[in-house]
C-alpha atoms as a PDB file:
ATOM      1  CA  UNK A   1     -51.018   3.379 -10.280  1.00  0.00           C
ATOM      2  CA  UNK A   2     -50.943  -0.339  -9.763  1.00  0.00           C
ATOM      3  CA  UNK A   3     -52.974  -2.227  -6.720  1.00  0.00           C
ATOM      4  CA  UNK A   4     -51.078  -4.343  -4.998  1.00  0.00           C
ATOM      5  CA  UNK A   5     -51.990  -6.681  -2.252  1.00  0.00           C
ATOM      6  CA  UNK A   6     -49.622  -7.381   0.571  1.00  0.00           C
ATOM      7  CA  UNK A   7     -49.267 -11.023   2.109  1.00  0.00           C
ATOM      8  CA  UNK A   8     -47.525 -10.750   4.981  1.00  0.00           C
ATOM      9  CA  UNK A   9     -45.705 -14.172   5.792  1.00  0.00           C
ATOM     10  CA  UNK A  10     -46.524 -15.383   9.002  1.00  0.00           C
ATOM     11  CA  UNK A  11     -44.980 -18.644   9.895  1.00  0.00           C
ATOM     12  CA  UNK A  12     -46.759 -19.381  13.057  1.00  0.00           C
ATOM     13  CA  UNK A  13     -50.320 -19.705  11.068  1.00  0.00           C
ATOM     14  CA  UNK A  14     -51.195 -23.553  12.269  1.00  0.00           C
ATOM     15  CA  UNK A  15     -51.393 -24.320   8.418  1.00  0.00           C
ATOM     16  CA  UNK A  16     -47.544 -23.568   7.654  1.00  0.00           C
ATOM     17  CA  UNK A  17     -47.179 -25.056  10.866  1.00  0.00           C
ATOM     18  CA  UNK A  18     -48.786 -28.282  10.326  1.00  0.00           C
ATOM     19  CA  UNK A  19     -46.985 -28.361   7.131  1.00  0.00           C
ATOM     20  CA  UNK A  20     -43.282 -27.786   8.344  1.00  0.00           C
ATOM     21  CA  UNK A  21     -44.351 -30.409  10.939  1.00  0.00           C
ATOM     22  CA  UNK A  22     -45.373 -33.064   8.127  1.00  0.00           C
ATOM     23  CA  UNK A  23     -42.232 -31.990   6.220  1.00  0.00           C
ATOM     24  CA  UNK A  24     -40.051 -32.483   9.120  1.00  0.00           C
ATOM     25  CA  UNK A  25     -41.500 -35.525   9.868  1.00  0.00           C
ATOM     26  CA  UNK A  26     -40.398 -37.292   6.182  1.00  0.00           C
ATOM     27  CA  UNK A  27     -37.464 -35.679   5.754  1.00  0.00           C
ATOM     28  CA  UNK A  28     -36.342 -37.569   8.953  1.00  0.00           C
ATOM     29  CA  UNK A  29     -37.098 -40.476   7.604  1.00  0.00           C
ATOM     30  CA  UNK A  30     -35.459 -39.605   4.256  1.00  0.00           C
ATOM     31  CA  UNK A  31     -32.311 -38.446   6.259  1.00  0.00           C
ATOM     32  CA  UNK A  32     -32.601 -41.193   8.560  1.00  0.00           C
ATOM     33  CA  UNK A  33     -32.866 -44.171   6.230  1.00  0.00           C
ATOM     34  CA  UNK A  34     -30.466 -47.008   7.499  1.00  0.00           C
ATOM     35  CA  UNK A  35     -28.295 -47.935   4.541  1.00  0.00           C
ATOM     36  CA  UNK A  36     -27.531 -51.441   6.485  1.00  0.00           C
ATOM     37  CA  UNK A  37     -31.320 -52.389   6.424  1.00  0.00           C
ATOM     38  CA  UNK A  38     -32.144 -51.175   3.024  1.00  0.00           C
ATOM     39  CA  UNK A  39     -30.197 -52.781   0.002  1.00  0.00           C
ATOM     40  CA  UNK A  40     -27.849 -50.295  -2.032  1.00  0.00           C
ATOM     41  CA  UNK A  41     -30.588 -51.730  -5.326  1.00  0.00           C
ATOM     42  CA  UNK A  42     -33.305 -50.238  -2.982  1.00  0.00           C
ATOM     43  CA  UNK A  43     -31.805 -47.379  -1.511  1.00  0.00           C
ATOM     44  CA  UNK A  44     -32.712 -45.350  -4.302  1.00  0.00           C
ATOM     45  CA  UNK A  45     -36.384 -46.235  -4.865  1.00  0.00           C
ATOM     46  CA  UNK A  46     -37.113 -45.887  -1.000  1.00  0.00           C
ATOM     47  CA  UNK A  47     -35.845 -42.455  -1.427  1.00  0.00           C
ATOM     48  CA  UNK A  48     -37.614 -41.146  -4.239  1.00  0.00           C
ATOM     49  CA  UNK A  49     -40.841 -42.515  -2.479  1.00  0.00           C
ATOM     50  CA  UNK A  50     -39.816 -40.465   0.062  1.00  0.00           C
ATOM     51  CA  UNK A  51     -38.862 -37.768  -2.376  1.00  0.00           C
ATOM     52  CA  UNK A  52     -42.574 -37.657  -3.472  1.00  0.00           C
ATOM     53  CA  UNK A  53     -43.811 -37.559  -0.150  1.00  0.00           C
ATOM     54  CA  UNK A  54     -42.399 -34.231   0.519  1.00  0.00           C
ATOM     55  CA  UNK A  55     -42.039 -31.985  -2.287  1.00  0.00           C
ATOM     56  CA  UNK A  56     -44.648 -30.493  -4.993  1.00  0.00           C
ATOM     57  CA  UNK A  57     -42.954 -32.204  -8.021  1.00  0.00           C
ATOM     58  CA  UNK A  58     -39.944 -35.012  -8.484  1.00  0.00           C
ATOM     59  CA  UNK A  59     -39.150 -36.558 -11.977  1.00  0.00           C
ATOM     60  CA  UNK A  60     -38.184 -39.977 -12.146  1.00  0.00           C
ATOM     61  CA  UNK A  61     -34.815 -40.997 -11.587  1.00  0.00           C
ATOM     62  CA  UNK A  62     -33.791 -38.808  -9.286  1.00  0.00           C
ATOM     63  CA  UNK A  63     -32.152 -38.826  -6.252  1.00  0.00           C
ATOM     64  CA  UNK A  64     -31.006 -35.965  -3.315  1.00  0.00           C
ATOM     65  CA  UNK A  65     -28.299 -37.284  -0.977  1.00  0.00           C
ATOM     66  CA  UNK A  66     -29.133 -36.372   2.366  1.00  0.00           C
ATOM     67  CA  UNK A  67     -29.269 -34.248   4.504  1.00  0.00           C
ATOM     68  CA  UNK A  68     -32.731 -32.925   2.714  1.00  0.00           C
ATOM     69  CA  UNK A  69     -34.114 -30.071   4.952  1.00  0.00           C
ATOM     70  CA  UNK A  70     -36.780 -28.694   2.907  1.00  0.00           C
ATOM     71  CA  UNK A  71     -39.098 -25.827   5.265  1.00  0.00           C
ATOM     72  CA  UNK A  72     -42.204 -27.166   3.527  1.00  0.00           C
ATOM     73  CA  UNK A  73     -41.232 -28.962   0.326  1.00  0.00           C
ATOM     74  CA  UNK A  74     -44.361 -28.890  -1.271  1.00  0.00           C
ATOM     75  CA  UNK A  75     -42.969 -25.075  -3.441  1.00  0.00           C
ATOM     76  CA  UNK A  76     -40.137 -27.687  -4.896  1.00  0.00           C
ATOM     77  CA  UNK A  77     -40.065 -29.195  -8.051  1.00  0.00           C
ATOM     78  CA  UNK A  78     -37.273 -30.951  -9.357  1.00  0.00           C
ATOM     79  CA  UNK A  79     -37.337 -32.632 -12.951  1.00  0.00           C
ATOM     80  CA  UNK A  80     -36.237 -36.360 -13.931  1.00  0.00           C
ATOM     81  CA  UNK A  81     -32.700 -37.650 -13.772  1.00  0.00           C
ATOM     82  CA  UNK A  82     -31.380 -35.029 -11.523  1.00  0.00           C
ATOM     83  CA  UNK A  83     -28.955 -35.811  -8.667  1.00  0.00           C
ATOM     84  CA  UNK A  84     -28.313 -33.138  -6.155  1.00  0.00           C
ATOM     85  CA  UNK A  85     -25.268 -33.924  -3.790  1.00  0.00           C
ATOM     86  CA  UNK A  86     -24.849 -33.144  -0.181  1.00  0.00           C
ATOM     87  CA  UNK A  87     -22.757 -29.789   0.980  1.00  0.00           C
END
């Protein structure tokens, strides 16, 4: 017979709250990024900064067109050179 421990997920504990708040918070600005005050050579580097602000792991040259609405962002990991469209 195997022992298994039960997590029960709970997303009310402040520390998945806090996190979906900080998440939140830079995805806005990653959705939110005004392409008439950022240059379309920038655009892409502004975003990946972005990128690495929210989730666990982002290879280089990559770039998600938004809308990007991670929960928390930081169980993603996405490798290099990948471009993920919008819906």
């Amino acid at each position: 017979m195997h022992n298994l421990t039960i997590f029960r997920y709970n997303p009310i504990v402040p520390r998945l709250m806090e996190a979906r708040h900080r998440a939140r918070g830079v995805t806005q600005d990653y959705n939110n990024l005004d392409a008439k005050s950022v240059s379309y050579e920038k655009i892409a580097d502004v975003r990946y900064e972005l990128l690495q602000k929210v989730v666990g792991k982002v290879g280089s040259g990559t770039f998600v067109e938004p809308p990007f609405n991670p929960d928390y962002g930081c169980n993603i990991v996405i490798g290099r050179d990948c471009f993920i469209n919008f819906k």
